[in-house]
N, C-alpha and C. Protein backbone atom coordinates (compact mmCIF):
# COMPACT_ATOMS: atom_id res chain seq x y z
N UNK A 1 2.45 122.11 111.66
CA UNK A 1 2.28 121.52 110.36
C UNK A 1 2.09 120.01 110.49
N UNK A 2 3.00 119.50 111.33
CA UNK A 2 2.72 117.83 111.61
C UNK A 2 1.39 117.37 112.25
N UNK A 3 0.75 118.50 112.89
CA UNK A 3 -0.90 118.25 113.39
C UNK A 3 -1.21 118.00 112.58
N UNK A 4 -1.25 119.46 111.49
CA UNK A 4 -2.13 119.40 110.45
C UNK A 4 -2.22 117.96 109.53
N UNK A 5 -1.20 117.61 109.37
CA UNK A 5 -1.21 116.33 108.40
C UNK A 5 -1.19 114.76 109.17
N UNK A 6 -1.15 115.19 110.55
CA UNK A 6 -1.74 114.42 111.13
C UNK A 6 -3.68 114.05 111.67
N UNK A 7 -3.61 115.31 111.44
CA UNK A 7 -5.08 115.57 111.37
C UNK A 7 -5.84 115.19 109.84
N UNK A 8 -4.95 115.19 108.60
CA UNK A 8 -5.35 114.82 107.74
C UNK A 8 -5.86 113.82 107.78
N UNK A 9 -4.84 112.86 107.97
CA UNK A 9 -4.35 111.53 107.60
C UNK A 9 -5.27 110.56 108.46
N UNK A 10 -6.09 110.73 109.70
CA UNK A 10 -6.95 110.50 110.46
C UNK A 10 -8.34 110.54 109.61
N UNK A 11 -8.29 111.76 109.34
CA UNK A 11 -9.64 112.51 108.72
C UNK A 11 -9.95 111.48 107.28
N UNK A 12 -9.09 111.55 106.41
CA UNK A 12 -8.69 110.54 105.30
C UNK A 12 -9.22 108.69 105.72
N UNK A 13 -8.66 108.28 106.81
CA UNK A 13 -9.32 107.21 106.90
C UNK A 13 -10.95 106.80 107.36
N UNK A 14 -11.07 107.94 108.07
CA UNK A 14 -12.59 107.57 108.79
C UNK A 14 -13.54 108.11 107.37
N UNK A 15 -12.95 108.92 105.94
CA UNK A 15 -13.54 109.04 105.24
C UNK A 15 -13.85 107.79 104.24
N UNK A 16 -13.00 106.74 104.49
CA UNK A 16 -12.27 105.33 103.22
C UNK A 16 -13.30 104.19 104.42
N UNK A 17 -13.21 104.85 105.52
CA UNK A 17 -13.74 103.11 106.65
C UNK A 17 -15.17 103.67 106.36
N UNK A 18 -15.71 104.98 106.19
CA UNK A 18 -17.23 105.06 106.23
C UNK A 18 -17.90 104.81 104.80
N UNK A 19 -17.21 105.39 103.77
CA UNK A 19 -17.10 104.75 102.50
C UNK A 19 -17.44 103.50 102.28
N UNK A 20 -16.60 102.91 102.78
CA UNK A 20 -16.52 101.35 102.72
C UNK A 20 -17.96 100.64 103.22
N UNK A 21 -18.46 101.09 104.48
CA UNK A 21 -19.54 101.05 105.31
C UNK A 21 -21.10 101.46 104.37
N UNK A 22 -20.85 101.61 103.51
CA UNK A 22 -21.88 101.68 102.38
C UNK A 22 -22.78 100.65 101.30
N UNK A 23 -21.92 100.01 101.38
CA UNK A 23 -21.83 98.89 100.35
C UNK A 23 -23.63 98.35 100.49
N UNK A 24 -24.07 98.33 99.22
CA UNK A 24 -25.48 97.75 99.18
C UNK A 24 -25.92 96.22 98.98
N UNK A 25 -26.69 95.73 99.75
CA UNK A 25 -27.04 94.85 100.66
C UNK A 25 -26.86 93.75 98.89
N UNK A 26 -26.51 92.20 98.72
CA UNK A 26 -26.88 91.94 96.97
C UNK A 26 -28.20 91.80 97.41
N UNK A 27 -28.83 91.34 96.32
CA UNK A 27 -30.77 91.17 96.05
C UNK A 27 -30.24 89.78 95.87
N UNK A 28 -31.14 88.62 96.64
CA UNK A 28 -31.31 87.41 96.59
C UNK A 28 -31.13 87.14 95.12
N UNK A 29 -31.02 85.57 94.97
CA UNK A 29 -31.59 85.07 93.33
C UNK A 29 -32.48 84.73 93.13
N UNK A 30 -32.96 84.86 91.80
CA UNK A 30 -34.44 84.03 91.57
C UNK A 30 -34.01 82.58 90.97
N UNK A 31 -34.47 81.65 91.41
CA UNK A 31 -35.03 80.22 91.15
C UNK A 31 -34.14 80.45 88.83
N UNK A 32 -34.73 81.43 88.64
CA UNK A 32 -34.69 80.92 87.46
C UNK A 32 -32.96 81.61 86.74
N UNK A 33 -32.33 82.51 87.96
CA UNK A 33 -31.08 82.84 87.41
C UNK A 33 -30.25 81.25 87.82
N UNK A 34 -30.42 80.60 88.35
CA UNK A 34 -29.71 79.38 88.53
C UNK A 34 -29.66 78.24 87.27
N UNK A 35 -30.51 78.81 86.70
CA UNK A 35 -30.76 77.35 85.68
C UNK A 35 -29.38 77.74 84.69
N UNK A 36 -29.06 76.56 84.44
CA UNK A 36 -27.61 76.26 83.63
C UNK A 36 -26.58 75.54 83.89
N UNK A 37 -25.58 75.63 83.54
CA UNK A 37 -24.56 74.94 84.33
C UNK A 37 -23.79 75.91 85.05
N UNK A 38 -22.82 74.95 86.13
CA UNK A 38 -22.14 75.39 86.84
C UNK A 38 -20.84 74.52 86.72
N UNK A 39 -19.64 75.24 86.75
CA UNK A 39 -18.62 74.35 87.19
C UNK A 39 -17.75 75.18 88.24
N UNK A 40 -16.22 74.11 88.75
CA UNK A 40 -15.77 74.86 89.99
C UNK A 40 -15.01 73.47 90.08
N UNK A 41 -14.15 73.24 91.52
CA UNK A 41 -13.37 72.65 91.86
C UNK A 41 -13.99 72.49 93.81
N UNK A 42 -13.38 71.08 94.11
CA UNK A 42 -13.75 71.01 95.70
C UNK A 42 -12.20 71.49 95.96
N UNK A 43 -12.03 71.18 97.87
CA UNK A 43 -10.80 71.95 98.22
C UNK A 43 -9.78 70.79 97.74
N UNK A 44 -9.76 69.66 97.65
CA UNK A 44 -8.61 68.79 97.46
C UNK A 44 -8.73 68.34 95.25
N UNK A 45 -9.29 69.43 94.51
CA UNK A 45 -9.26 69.35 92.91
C UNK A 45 -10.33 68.65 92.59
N UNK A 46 -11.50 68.19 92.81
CA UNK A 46 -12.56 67.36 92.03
C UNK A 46 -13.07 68.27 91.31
N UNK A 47 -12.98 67.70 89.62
CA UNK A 47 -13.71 69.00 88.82
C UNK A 47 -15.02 68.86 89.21
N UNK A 48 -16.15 69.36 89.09
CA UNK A 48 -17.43 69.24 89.23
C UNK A 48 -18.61 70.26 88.39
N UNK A 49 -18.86 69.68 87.74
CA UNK A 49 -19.82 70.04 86.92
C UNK A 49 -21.64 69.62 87.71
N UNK A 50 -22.10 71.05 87.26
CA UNK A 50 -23.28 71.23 88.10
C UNK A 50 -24.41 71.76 86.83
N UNK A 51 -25.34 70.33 86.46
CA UNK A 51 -26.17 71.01 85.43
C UNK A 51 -27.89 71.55 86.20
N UNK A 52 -28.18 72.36 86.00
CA UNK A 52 -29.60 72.59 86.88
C UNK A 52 -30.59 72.94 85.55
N UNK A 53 -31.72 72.24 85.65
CA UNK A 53 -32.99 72.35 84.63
C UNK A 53 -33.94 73.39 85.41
N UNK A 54 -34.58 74.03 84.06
CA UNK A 54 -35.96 74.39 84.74
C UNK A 54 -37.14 74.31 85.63
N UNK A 55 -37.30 72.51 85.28
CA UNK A 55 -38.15 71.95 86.09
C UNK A 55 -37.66 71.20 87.58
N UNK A 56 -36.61 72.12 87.78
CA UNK A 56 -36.04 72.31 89.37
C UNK A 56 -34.93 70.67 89.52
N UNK A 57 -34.76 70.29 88.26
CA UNK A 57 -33.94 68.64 88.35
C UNK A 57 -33.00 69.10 87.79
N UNK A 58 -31.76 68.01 87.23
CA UNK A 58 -30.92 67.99 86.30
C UNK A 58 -29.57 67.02 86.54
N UNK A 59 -28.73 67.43 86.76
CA UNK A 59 -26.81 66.75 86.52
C UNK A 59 -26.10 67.08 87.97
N UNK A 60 -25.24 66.09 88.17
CA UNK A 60 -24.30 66.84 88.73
C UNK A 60 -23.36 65.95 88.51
N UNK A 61 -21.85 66.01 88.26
CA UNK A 61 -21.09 65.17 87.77
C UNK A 61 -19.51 65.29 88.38
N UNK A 62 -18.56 64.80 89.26
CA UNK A 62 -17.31 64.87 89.19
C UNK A 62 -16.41 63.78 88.70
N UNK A 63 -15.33 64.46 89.17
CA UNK A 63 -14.13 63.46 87.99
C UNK A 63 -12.62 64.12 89.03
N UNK A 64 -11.94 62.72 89.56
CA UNK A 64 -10.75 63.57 90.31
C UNK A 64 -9.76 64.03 89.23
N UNK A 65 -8.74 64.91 89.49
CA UNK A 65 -7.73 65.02 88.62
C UNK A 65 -6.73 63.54 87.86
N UNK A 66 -6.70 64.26 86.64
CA UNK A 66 -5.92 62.82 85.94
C UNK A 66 -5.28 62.30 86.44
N UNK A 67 -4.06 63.03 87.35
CA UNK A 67 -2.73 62.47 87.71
C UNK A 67 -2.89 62.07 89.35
N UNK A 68 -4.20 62.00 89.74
CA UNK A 68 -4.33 61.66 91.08
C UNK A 68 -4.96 60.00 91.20
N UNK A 69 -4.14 59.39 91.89
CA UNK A 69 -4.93 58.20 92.31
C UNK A 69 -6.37 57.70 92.33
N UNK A 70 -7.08 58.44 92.28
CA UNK A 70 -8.50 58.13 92.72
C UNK A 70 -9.16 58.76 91.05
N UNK A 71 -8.58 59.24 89.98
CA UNK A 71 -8.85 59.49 88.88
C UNK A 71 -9.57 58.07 88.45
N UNK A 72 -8.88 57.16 88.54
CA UNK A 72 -8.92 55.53 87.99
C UNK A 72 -10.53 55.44 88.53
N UNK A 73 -11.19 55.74 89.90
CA UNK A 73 -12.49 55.05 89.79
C UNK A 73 -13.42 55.76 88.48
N UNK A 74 -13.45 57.25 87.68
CA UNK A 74 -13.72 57.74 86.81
C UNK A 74 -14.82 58.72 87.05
N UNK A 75 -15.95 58.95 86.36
CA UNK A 75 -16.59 60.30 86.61
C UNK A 75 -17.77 59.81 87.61
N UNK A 76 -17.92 60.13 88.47
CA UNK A 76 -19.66 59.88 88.90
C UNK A 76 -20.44 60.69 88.75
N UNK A 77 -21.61 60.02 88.65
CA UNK A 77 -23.25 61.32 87.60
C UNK A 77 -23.42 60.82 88.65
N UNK A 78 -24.87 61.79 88.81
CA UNK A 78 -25.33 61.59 89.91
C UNK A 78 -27.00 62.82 89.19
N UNK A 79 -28.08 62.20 89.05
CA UNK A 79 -29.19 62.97 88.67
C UNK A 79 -29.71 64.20 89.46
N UNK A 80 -29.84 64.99 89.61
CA UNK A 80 -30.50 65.95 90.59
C UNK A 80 -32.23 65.30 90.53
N UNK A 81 -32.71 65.25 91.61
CA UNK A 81 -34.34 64.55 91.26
C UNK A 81 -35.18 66.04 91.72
N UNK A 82 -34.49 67.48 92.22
CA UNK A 82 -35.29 68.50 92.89
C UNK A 82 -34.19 69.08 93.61
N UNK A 83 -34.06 70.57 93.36
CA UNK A 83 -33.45 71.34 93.73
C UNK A 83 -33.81 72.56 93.96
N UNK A 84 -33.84 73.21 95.47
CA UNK A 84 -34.57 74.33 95.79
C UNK A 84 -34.04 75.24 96.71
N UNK A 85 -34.15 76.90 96.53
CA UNK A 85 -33.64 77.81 96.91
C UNK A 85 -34.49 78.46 97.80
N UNK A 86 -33.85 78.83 98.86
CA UNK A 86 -34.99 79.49 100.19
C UNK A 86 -33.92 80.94 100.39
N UNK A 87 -34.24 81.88 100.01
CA UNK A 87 -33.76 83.18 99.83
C UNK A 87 -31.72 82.65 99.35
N UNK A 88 -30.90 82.65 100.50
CA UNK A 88 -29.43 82.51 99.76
C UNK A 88 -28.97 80.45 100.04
N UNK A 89 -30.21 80.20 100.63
CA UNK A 89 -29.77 78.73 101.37
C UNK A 89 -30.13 77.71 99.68
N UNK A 90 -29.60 77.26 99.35
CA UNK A 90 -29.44 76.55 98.29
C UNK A 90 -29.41 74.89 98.66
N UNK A 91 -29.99 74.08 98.53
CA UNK A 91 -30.60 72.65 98.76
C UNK A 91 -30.94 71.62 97.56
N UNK A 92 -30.21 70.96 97.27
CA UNK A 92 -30.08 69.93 96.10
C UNK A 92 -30.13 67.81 96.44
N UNK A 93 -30.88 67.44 96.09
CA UNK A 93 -31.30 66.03 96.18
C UNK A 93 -31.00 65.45 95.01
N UNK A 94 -29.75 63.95 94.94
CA UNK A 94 -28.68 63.77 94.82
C UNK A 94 -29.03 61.88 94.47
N UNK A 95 -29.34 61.84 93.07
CA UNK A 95 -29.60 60.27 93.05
C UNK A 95 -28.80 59.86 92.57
N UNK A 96 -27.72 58.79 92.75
CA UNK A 96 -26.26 57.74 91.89
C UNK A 96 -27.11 57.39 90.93
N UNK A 97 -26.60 57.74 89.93
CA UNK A 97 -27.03 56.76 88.38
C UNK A 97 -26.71 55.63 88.48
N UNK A 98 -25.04 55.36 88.91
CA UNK A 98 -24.44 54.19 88.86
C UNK A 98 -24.99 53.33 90.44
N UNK A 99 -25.50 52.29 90.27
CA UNK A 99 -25.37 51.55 91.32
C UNK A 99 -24.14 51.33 92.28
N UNK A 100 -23.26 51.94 92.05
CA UNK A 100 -21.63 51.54 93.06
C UNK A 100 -21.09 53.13 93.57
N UNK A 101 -21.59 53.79 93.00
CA UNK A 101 -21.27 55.33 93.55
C UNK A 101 -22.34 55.30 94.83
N UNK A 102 -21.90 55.82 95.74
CA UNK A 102 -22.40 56.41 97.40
C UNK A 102 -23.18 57.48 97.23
N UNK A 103 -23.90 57.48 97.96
CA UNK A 103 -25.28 58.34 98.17
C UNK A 103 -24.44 59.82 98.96
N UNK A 104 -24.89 60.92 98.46
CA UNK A 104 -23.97 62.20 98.25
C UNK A 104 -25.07 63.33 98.37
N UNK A 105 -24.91 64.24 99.12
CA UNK A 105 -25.66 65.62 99.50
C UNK A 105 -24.73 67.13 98.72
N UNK A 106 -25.63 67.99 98.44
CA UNK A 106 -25.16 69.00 98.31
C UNK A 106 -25.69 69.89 98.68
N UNK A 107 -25.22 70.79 99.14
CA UNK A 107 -25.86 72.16 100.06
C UNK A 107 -25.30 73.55 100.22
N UNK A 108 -25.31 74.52 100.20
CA UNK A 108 -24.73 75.94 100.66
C UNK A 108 -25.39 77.10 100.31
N UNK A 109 -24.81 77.45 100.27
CA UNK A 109 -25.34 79.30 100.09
C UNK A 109 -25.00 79.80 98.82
N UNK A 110 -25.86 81.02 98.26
CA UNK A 110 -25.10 81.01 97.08
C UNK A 110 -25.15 82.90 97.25
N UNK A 111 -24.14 83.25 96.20
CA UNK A 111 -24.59 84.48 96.17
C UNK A 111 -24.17 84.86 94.63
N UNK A 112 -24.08 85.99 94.29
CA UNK A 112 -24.70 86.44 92.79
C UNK A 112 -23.36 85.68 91.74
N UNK A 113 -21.97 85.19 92.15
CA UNK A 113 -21.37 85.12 91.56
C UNK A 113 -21.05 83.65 91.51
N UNK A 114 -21.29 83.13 92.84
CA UNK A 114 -21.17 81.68 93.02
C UNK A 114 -21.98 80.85 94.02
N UNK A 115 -21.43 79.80 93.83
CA UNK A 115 -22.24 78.73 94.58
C UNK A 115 -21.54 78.60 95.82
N UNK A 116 -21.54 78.59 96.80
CA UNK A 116 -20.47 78.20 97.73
C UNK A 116 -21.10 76.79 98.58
N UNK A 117 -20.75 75.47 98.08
CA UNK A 117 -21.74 74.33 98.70
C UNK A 117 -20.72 73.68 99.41
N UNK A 118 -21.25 72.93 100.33
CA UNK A 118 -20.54 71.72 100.96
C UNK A 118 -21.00 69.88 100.24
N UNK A 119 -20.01 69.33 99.86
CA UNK A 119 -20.35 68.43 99.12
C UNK A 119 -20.26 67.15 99.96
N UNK A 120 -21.25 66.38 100.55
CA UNK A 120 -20.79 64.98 101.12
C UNK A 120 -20.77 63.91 100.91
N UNK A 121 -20.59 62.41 101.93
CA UNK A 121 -21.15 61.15 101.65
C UNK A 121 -22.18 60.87 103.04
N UNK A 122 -23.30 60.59 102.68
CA UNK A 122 -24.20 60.40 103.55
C UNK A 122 -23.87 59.49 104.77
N UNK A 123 -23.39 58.27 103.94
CA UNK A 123 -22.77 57.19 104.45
C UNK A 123 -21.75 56.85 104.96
N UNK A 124 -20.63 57.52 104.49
CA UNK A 124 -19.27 57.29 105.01
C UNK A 124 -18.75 58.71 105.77
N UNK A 125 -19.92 59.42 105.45
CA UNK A 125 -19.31 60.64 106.22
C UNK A 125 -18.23 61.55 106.07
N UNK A 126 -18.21 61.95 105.26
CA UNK A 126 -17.29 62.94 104.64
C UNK A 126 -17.69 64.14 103.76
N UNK A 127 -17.06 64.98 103.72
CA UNK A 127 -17.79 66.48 103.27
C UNK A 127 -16.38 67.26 102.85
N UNK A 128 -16.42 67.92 101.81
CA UNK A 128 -15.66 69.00 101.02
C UNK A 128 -16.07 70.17 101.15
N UNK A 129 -15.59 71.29 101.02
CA UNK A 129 -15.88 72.14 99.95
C UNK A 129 -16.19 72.44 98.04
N UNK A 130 -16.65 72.82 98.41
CA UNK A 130 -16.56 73.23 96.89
C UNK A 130 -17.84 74.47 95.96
N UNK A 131 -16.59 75.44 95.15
CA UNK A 131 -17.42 76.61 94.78
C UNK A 131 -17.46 76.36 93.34
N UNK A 132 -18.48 76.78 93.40
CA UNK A 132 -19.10 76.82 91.60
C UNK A 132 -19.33 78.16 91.23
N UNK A 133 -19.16 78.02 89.85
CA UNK A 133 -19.37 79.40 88.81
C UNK A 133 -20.12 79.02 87.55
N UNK A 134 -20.81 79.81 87.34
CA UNK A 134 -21.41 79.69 85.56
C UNK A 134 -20.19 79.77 84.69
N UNK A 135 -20.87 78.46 84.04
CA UNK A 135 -19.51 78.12 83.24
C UNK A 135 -19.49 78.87 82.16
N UNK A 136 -20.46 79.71 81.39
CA UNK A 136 -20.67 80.82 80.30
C UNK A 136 -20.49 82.00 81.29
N UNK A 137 -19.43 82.85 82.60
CA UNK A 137 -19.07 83.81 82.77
C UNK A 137 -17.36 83.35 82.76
N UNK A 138 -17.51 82.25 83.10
CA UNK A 138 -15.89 81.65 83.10
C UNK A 138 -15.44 81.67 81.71
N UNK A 139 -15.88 80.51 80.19
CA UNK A 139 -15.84 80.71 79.57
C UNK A 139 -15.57 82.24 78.98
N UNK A 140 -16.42 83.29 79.38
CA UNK A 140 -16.24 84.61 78.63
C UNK A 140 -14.90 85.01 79.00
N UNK A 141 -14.86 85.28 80.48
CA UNK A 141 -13.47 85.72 81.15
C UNK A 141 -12.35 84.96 80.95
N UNK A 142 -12.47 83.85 80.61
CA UNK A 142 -11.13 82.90 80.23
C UNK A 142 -10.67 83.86 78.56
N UNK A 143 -11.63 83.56 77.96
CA UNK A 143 -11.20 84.33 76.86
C UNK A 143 -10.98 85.54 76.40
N UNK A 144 -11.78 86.32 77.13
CA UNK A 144 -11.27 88.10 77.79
C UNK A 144 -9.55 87.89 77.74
N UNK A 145 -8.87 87.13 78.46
CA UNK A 145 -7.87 87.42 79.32
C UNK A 145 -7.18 86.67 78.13
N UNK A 146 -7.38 85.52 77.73
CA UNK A 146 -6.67 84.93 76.80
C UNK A 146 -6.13 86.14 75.59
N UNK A 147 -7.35 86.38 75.01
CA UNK A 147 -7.25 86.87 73.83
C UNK A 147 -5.84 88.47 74.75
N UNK A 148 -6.43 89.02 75.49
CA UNK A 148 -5.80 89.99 75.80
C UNK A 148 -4.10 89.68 76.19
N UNK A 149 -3.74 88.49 76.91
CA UNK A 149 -2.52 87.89 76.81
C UNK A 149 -1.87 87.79 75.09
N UNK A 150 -2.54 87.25 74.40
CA UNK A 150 -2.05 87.32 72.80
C UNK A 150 -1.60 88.54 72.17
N UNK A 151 -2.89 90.04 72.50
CA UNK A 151 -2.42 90.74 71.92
C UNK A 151 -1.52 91.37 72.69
N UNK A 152 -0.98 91.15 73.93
CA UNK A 152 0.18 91.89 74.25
C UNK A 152 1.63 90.91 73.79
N UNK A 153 1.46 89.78 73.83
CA UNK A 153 2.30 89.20 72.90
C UNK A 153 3.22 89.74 72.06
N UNK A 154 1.75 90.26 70.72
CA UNK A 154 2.38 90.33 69.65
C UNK A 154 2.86 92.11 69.52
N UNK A 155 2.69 92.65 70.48
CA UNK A 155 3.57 94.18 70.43
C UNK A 155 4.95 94.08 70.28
């Protein structure tokens, strides 16, 4: 009897690991599911807001957290002048509005749910992380969950 359910229990996983081994490949993005905004956080809290236009330009904007030291220098814009996608490799060109903000790259991969970029300074040499999301799936799901927190509340 202990074969047997040892024989199960074997049988059971190579059925869950081949299962698993299925999973369908995502389909690239098109150029035009990107257009909108994006927001997200780098690894040490910079909010970052990511606006992308049609005509392949647009925004990109951070701001450190309030209660952090480096809040005080304030938001830097920064124009997108051309931004372009080569199947998942994602490539963005990065102009300071402000004359005193540092010249800054953005780059990564993206896939259907997010952005996953590396954010730098050309000049001083430094690079983050940081993942982005459409801020109208966040928005929805923030309030999915909100509203659903309330009505268990009030039971």
């Amino acid at each position: 009897m202990l074969a047997f359910f040892s024989f199960l229990g074997v049988s059971l996983v190579a059925v869950n690991i081949s299962a698993m081994g299925e999973t369908k490949a995502a389909r690239p993005l098109k150029p035009e599911e990107l257009i909108g905004v994006w927001v997200g956080f780098w690894q040490d809290e910079e909010f970052t807001r990511l606006d992308l236009r049609a005509d392949f330009t647009g925004y990109c904007a951070y701001v450190a957290p309030q209660d952090s030291t480096t809040h005080q220098y304030g938001v830097h814009v920064y124009r997108v002048t051309r931004w372009a996608l080569n199947g998942s490799q994602f490539n963005i060109s990065l102009t300071p509005v402000d004359s005193h903000d540092e010249n800054i790259y953005l780059k990564g991969r993206i896939n259907y749910l997010a952005l996953q970029l590396e954010i730098g300074g050309t000049d001083r040499k430094w690079k983050e992380q940081v993942v982005l999301r459409k801020e109208s799936q966040m928005q929805a799901s923030n309030q999915e969950t909100k509203n659903k927190i309330e009505e268990v509340e009030k039971r």
